[in-house]
Protein backbone atom coordinates (compact mmCIF):
# COMPACT_ATOMS: atom_id res chain seq x y z
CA UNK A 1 104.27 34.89 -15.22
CA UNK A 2 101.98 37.44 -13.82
CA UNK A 3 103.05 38.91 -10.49
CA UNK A 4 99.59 39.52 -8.52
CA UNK A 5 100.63 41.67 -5.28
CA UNK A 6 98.11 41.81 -2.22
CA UNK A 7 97.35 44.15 0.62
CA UNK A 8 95.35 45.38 3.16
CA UNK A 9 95.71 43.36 5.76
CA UNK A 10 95.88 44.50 9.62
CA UNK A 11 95.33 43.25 12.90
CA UNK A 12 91.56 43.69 14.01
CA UNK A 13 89.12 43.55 16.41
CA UNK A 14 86.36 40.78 16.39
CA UNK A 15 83.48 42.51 13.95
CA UNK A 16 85.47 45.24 12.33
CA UNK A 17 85.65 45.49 8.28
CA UNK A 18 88.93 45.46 6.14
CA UNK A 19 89.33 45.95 2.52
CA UNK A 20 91.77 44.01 0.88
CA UNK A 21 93.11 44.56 -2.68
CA UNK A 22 94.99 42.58 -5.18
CA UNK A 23 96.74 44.39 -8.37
CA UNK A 24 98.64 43.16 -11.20
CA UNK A 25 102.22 44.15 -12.99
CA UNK A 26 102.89 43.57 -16.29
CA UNK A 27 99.56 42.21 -17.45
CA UNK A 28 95.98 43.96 -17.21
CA UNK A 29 93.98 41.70 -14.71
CA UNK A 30 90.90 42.56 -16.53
CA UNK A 31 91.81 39.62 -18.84
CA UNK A 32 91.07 37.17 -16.23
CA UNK A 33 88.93 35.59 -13.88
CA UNK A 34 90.26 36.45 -10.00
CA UNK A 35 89.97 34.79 -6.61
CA UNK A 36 90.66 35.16 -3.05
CA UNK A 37 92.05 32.38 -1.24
CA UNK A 38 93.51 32.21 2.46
CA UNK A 39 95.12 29.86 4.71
CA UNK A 40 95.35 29.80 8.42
CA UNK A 41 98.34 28.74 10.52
CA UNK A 42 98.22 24.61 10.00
CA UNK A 43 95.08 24.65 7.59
CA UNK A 44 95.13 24.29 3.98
CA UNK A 45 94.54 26.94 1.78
CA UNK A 46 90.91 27.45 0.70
CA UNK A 47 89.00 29.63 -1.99
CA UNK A 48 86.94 32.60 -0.73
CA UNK A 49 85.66 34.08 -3.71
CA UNK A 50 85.94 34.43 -7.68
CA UNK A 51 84.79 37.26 -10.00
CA UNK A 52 84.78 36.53 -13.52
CA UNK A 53 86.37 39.17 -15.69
CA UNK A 54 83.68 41.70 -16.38
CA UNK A 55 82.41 41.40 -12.30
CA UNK A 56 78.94 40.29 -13.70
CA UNK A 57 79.05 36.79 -12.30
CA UNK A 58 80.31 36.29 -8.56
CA UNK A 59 80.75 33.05 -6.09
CA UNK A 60 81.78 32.56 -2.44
CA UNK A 61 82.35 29.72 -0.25
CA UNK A 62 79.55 29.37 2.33
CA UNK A 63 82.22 30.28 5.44
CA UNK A 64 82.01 34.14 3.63
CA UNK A 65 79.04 34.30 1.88
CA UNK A 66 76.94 37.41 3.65
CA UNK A 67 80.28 38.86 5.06
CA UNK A 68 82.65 39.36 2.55
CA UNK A 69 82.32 41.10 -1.13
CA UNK A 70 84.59 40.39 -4.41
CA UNK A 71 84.83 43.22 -6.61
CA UNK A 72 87.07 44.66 -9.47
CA UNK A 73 87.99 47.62 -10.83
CA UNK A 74 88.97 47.01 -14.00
CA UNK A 75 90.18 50.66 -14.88
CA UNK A 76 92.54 50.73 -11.98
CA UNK A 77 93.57 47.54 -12.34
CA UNK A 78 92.35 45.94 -8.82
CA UNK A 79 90.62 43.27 -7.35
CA UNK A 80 89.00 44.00 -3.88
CA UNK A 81 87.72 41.65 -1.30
CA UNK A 82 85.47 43.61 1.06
CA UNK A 83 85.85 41.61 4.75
CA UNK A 84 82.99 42.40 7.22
CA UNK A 85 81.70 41.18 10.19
CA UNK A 86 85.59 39.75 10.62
CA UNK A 87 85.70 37.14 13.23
CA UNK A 88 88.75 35.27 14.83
CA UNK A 89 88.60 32.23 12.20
CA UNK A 90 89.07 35.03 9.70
CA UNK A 91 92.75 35.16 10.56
CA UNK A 92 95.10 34.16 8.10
CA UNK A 93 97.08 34.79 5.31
CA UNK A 94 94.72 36.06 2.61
CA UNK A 95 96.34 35.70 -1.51
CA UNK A 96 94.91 36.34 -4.70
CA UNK A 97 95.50 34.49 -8.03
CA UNK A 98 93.81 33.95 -11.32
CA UNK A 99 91.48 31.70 -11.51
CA UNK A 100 91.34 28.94 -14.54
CA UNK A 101 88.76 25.88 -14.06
CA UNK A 102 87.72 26.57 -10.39
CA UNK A 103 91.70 26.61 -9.77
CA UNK A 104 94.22 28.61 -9.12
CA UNK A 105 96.68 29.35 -12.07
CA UNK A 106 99.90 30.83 -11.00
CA UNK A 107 102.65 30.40 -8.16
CA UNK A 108 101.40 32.22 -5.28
CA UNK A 109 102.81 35.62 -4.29
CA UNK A 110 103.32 36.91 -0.65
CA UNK A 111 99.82 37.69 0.11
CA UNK A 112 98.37 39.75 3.35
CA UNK A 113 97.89 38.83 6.55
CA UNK A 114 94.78 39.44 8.73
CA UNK A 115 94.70 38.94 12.23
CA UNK A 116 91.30 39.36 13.88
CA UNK A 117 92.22 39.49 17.73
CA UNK A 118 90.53 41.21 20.75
C-alpha cells in the first residue's frame, strides 16, 4: 500500500493561512486522484477537496469552498491544500488519501493537526 504522509499543520490564530502538504513514498502520486479530508474531536471525518491527477478538474465541499485551495505538484511529488481565512471550526486533524469513486482508497496515515485558537 501507498504510504501518503501529511504536514503542515500548526496552531493558529482565527483568520491566518496555513499550507498543508501531502507526499507519497514508494509510488508517484501523480497516478492518482487526491483528497483532503479532516475530522474534528467527536465528528466524523469529512472530504474537503479532490484534484484529479493532472490538477485540471477541482471540487470542494461548500464548508471550504472560497477559503481553501487543492493543488499538486506533480514534479515534486505533493499535494497542497492552501487553508485561508482559518476559523475555529477549522480545527482538526487534516489527512490526505487517494481518491477512487468519490472515496477514499487506502488506510489512513497519521495526518496533521490544525488548531485555529485565539
Amino acid at each position: 500500500q501507498l504510504e501518503l504522509v501529511e504536514s503542515g499543520g500548526d496552531v493558529v490564530e482565527p483568520g491566518a493561512s496555513l499550507r498543508l502538504s501531502c507526499t507519497a513514498s514508494m509510488n508517484p502520486l501523480s497516478d492518482f486522484a487526491v483528497g483532503w479530508f479532516r475530522q474534528a474531536p467527536g465528528k466524523e471525518r469529512e472530504g474537503l477537496a479532490c484534484i484529479s491527477t493532472s490538477g485540471d478538474n477541482l471540487d470542494y465541499a461548500d464548508e471550504v469552498k472560497g477559503r481553501f485551495t487543492i493543488s499538486r505538484d506533480n514534479a515534486k511529488n505533493t499535494v497542497y491544500l492552501q487553508m485561508n481565512s482559518l476559523k475555529p471550526e477549522d480545527t482538526a486533524v487534516y489527512y490526505c488519501n487517494r481518491v477512487v469513486s468519490n472515496s477514499p482508497y487506502y488506510a489512513w496515515g497519521q495526518g496533521t493537526q490544525v488548531t485555529v485558537s485565539s
